[in-house]
Protein backbone atom coordinates (compact mmCIF):
# COMPACT_ATOMS: atom_id res chain seq x y z
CA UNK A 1 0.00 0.00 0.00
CA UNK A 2 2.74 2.39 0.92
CA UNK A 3 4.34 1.75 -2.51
CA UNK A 4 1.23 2.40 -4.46
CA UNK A 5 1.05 5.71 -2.72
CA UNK A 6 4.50 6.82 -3.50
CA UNK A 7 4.41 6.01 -6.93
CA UNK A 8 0.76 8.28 -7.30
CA UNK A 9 2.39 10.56 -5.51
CA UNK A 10 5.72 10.30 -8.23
CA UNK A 11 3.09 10.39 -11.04
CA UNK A 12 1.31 13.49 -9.68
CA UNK A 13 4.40 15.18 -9.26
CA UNK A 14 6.22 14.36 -12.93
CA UNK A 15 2.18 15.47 -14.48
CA UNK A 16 2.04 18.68 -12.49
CA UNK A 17 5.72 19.65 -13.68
CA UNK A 18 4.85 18.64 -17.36
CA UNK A 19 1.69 21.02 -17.11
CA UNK A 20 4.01 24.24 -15.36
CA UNK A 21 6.61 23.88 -18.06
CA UNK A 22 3.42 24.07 -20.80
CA UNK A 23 2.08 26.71 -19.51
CA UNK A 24 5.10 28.43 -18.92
CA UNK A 25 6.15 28.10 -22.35
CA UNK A 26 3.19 28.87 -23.77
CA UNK A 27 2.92 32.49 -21.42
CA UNK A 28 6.62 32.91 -22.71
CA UNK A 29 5.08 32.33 -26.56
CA UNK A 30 2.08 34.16 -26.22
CA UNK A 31 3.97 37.37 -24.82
CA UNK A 32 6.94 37.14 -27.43
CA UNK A 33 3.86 36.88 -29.86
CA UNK A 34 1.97 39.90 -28.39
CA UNK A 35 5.57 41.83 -28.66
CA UNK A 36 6.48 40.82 -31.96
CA UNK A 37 2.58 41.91 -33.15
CA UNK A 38 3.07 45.19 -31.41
CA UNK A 39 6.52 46.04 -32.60
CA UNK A 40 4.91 44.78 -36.03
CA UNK A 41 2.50 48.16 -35.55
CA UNK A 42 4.96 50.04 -34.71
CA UNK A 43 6.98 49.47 -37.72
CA UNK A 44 4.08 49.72 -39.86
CA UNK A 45 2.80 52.88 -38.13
CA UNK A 46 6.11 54.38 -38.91
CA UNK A 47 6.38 53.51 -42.54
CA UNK A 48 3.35 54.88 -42.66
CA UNK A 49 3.70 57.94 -41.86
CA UNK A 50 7.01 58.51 -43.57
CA UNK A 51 5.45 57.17 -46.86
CA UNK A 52 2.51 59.96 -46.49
CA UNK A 53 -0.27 57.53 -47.27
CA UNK A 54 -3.14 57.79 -44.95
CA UNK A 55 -3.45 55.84 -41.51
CA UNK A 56 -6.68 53.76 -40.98
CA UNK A 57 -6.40 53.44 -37.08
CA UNK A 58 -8.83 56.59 -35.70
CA UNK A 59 -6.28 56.15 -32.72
CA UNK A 60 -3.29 57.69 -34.83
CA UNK A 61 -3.67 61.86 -33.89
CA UNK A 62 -0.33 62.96 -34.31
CA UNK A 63 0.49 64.90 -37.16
CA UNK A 64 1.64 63.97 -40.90
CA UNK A 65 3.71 64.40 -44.08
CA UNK A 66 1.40 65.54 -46.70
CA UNK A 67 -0.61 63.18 -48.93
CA UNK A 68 -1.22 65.73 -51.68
CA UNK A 69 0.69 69.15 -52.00
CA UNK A 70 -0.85 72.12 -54.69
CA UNK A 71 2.79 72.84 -55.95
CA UNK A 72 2.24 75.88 -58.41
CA UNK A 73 2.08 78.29 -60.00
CA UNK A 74 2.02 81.31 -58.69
CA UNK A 75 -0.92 83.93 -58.99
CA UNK A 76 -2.53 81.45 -61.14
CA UNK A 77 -4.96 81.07 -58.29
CA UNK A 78 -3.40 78.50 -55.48
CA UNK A 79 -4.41 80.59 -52.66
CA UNK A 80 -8.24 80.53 -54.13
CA UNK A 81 -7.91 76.93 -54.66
CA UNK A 82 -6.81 76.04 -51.40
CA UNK A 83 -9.58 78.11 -49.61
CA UNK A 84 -11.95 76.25 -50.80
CA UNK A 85 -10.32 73.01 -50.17
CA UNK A 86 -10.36 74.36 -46.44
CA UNK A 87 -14.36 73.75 -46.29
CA UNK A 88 -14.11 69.94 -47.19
CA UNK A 89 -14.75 67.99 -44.27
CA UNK A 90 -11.99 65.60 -45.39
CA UNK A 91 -9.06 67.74 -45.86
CA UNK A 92 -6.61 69.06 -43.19
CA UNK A 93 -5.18 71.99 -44.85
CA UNK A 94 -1.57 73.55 -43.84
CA UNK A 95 -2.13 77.38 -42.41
CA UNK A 96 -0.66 79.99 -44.76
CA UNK A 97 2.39 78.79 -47.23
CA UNK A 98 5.50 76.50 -45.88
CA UNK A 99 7.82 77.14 -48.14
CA UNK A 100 9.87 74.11 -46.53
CA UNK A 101 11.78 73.12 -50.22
CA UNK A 102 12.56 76.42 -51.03
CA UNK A 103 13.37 78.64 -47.95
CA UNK A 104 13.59 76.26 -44.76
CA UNK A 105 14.84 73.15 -45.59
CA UNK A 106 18.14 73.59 -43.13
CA UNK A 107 15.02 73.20 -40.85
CA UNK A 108 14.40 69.22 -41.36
CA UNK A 109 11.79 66.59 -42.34
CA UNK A 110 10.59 66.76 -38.59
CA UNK A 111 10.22 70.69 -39.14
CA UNK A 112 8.33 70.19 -42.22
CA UNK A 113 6.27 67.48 -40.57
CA UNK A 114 5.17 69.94 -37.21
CA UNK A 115 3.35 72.69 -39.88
CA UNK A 116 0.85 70.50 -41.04
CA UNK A 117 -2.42 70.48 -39.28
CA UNK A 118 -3.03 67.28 -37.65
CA UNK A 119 -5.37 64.94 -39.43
CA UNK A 120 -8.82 63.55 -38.18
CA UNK A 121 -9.11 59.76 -39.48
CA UNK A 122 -9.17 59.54 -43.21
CA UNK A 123 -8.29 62.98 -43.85
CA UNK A 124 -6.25 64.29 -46.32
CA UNK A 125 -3.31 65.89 -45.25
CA UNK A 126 -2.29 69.32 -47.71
CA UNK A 127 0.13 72.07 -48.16
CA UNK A 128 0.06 74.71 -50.79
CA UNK A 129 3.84 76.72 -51.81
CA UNK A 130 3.33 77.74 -55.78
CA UNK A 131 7.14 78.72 -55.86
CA UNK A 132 7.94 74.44 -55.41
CA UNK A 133 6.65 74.22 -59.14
CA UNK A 134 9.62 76.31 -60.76
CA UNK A 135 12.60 75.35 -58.36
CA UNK A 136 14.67 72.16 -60.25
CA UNK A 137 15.22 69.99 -57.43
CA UNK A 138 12.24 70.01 -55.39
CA UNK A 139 10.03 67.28 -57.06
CA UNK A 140 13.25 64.65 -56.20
CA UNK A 141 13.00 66.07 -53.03
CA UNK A 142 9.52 65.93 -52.27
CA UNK A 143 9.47 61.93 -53.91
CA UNK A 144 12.47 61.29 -51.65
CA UNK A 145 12.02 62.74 -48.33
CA UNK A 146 8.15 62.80 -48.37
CA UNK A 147 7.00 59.88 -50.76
CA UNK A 148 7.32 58.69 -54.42
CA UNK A 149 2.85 58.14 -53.57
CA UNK A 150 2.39 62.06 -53.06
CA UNK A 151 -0.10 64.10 -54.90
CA UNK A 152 0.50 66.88 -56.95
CA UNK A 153 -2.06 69.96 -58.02
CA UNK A 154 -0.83 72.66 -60.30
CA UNK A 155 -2.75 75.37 -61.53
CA UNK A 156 -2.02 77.49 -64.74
CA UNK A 157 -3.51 80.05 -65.86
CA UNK A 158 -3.37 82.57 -68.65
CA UNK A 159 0.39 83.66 -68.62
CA UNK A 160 0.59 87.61 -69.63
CA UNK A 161 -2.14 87.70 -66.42
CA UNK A 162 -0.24 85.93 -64.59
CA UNK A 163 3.02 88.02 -64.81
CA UNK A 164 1.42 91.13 -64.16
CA UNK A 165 -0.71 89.99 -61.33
CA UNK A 166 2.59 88.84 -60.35
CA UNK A 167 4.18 92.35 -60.76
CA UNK A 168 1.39 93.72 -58.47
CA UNK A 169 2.14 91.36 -55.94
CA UNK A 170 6.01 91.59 -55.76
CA UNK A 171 5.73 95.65 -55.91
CA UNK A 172 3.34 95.63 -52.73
CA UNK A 173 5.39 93.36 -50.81
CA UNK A 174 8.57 95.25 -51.24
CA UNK A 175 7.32 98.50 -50.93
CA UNK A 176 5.55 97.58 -47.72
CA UNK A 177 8.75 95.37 -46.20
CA UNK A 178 10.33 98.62 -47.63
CA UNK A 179 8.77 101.37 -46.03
CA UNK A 180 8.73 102.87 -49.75
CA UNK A 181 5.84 104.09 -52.10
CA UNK A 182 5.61 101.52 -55.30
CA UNK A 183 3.42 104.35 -56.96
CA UNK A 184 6.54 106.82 -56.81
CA UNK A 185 8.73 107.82 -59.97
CA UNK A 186 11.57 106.76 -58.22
CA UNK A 187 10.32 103.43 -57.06
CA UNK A 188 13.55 101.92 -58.56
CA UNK A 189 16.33 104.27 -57.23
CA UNK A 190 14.73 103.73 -53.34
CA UNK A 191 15.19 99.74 -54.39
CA UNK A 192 18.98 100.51 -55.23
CA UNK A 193 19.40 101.72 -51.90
CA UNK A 194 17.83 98.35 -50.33
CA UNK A 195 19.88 95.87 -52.27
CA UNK A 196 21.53 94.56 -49.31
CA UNK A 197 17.95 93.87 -47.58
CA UNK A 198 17.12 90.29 -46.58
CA UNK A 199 14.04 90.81 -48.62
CA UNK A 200 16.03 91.96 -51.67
CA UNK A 201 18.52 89.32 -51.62
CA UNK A 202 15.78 86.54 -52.22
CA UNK A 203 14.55 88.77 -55.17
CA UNK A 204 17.66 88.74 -56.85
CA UNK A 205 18.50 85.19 -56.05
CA UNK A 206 15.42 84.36 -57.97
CA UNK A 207 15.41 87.36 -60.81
CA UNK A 208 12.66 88.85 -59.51
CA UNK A 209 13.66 92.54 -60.53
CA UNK A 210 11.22 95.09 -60.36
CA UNK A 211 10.86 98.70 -61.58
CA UNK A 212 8.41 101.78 -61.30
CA UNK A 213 6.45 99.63 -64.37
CA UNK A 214 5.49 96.57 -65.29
CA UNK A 215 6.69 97.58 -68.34
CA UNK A 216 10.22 98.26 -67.79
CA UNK A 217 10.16 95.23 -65.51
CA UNK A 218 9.55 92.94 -68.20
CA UNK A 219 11.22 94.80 -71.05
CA UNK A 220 14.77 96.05 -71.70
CA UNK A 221 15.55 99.03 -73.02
CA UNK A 222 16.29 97.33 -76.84
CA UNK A 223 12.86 96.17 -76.54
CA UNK A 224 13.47 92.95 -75.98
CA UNK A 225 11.43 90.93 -73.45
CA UNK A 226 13.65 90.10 -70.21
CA UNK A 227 13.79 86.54 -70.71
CA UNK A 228 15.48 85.67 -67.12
CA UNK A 229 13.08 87.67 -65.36
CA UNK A 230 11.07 85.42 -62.70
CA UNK A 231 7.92 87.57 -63.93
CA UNK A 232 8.46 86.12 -67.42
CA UNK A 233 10.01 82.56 -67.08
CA UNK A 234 7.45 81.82 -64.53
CA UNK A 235 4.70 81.50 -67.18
CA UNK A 236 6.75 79.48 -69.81
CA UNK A 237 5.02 76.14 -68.05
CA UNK A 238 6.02 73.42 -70.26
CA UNK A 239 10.05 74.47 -68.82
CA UNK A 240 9.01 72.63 -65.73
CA UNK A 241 6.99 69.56 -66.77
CA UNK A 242 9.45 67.09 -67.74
CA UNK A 243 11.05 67.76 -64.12
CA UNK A 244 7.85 66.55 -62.39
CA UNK A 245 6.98 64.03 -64.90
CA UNK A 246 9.75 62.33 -63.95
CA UNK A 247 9.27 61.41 -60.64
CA UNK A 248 6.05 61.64 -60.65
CA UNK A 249 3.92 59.86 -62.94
CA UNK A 250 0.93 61.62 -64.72
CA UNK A 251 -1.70 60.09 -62.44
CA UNK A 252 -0.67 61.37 -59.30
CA UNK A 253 -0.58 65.12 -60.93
CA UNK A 254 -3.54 67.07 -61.33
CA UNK A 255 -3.73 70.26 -63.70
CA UNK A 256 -6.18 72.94 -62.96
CA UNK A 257 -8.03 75.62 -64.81
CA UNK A 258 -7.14 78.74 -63.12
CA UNK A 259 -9.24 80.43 -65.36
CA UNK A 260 -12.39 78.04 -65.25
CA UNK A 261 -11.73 77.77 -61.10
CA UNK A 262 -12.70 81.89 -61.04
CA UNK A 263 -15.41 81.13 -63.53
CA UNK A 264 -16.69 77.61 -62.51
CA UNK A 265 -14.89 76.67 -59.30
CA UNK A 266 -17.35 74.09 -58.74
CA UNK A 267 -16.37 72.22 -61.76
CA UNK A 268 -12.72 72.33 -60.88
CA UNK A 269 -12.95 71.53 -57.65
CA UNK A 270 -14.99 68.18 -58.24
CA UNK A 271 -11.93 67.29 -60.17
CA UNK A 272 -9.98 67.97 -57.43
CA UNK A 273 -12.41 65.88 -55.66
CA UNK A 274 -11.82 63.01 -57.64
CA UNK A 275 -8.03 63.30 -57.74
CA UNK A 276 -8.14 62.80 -54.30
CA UNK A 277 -10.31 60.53 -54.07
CA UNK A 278 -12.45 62.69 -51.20
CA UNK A 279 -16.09 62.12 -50.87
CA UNK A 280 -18.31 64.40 -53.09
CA UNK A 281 -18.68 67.87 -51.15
CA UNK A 282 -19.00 70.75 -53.48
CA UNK A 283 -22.31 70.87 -55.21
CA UNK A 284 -23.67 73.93 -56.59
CA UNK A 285 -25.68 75.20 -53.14
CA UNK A 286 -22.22 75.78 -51.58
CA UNK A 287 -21.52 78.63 -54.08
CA UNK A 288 -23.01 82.10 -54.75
CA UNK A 289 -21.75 84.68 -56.81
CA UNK A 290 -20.45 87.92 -54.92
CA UNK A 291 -21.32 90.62 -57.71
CA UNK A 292 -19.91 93.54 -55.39
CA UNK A 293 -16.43 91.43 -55.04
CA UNK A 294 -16.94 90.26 -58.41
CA UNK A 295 -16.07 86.23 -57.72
CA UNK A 296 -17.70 83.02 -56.40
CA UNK A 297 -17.38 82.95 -52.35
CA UNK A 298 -19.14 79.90 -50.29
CA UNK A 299 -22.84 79.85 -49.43
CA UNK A 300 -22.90 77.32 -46.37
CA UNK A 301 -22.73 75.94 -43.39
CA UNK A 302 -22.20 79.72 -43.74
CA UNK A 303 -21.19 82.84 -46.13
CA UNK A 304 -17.80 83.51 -46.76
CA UNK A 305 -15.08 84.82 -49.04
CA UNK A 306 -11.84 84.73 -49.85
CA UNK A 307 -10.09 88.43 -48.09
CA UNK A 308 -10.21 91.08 -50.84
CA UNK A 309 -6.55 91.10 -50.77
CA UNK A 310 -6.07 88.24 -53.14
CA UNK A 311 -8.34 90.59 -55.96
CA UNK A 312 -5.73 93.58 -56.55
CA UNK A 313 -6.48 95.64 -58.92
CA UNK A 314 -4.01 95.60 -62.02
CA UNK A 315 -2.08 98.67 -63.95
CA UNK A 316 -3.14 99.49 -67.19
CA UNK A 317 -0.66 97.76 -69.53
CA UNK A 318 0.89 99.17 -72.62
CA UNK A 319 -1.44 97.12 -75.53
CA UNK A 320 2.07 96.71 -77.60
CA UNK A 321 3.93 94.93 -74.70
CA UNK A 322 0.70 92.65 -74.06
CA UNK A 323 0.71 91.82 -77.46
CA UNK A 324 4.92 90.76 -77.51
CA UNK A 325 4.15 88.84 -74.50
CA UNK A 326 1.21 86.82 -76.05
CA UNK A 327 3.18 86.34 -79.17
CA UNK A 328 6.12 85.39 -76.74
CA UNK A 329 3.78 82.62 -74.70
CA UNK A 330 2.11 81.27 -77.38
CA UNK A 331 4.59 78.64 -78.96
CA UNK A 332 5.07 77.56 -75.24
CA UNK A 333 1.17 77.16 -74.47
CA UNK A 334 0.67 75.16 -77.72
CA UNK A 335 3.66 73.02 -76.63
CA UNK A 336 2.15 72.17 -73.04
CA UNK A 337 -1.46 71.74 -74.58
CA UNK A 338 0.31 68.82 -76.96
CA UNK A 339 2.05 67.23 -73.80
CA UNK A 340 -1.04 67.15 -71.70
CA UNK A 341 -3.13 66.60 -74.51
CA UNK A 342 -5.76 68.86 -73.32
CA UNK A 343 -6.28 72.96 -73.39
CA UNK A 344 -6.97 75.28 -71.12
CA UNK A 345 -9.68 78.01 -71.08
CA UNK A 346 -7.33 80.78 -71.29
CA UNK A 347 -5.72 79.25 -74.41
């Protein structure tokens, strides 16, 4: 009897240790798994948001590289465009222009990252700088450090409009940077004397010089149209297409109409819509037609519009230089309409 019990005692003993070792390897297996699944997330999480595509986890607040970025051009009606994007439920628009490619990118891709707004889930992260579309290495730049799956929007619009709107807008920033009158006969000797300005500097690093007139701003004194000038080269689009083309493929760049988004910004913007694959927002009730500002502003949730600021009134142009100018563009315009194998409205 005694040496029944020992041995059920023996075979207790060897059953309970076979069941602890089981269950410690199995607590040992199932916490290596729930660490391997959670640095798997991690990983994931942060390819994710280097890559720029969209999160699906609602948990994920922090903030992003941007999925789509309106890259150009400027005064062809970016800051209109991105506006309205503002009102879409599913966009998280940057404040104001970040000009990270072109004037802060000492600053880093962590710099870049902290001036977007942060995204609600399934929102599309944007930024607008038009001066990214002209400057040669910021499309490698933007595929590299951001991702080879970003977005593109450019807008063009007629290019003689462009450079003087352009003109207008240069002349009123220096002359209020400047303390100086831009309406003043001698406009250009009070810019000689601020050459060494910070402000001035960047002009001349990107051949933006300016005089009293648009005129003389744009034309030499031969007559001959200042090819170099940022005013002109600006508009000569198809310059800067093969740049973007090529790390970007057509797909994930979107052209719009400046001149049918200040005529028909509904129509553009459900393009836009589609590009980004964003649910349908802008219908036809969320415009009305401001007759005293003379452009579309939103109807609801409630009235707005764009600050008059962005509709400057324009000098009256010598007719002879518009016409050298058009005659100038138009070679270039029918070379972009045969690489996009569309036109424009301002064509």
């Amino acid at each position: 009897m005694v040496r029944i019990r020992l041995v059920y005692a023996f075979s207790v003993l060897i059953f309970g240790s076979v069941l602890f070792m089981g269950y410690t390897s199995w607590r040992i297996d199932t916490t290596q798994g729930k660490q391997a699944n959670i640095n798997g997330l991690r990983t994931q999480l942060s390819e994710t948001i280097k890559s720029g595509i969209k999160p699906t986890s609602n948990k994920v607040s922090h903030k992003q590289l941007p999925h789509a970025i309106i890259a150009g051009v400027k005064k062809c009606g970016t800051t209109a465009l991105s506006w309205f994007l503002e009102f879409h439920p599913s966009v998280a628009m940057a404040n104001d222009e970040v000009h990270y490619f072109d004037d802060h990118h000492e600053e880093g891709i962590e710099w870049y990252r902290n001036r977007m707004k942060t995204a609600k889930d399934g929102q599309v992260v944007m930024e607008k700088t038009p001066r990214y579309f002209v400057e040669p290495e910021i499309p490698r730049q933007i595929h590299e450090e951001v991702s080879g799956n970003t977005k593109i929007i450019i807008v063009f619009c007629e290019p003689v409009y462009r450079a003087v709107s352009d003109y207008v807008h240069v002349t009123i920033q220096i002359a209020r940077n400047l303390n100086i009158s831009r309406n003043a006969t001698n406009f250009s000797s009070d810019l000689a004397r601020h050459y060494d300005s910070e402000l001035m500097r960047r002009f001349i690093r990107i051949n933006y010089l300016v005089n009293n007139t648009f005129e003389s701003s744009v034309i030499d004194h031969r007559g001959d149209i200042r090819f170099n000038s940022g005013l002109i080269n600006t508009g000569v689009y198809i310059n800067y297409i093969d740049n973007w083309f090529k790390y970007f493929p057509s797909h994930q760049i979107h052209f719009v109409d400046g001149g049918k988004l200040k005529t028909n910004p509904k129509a553009e913007l459900q393009k836009v819509e589609k590009f980004l694959d964003l649910q349908a927002f802008f219908t036809k009730d969320r415009f009305y037609f401001d007759k005293s500002r003379g452009f579309y502003c939103i109807a609801k949730p409630k009235k707005k519009c764009i600050k008059k600021s962005k509709r400057r009134p324009h000098p009256t142009v010598d007719k002879r230089v518009l016409d050298q100018l058009e005659d100038y563009y138009r070679p270039f315009n029918e070379q972009l309409a045969l690489l996009l194998n569309r036109t424009f409205s301002w064509m």
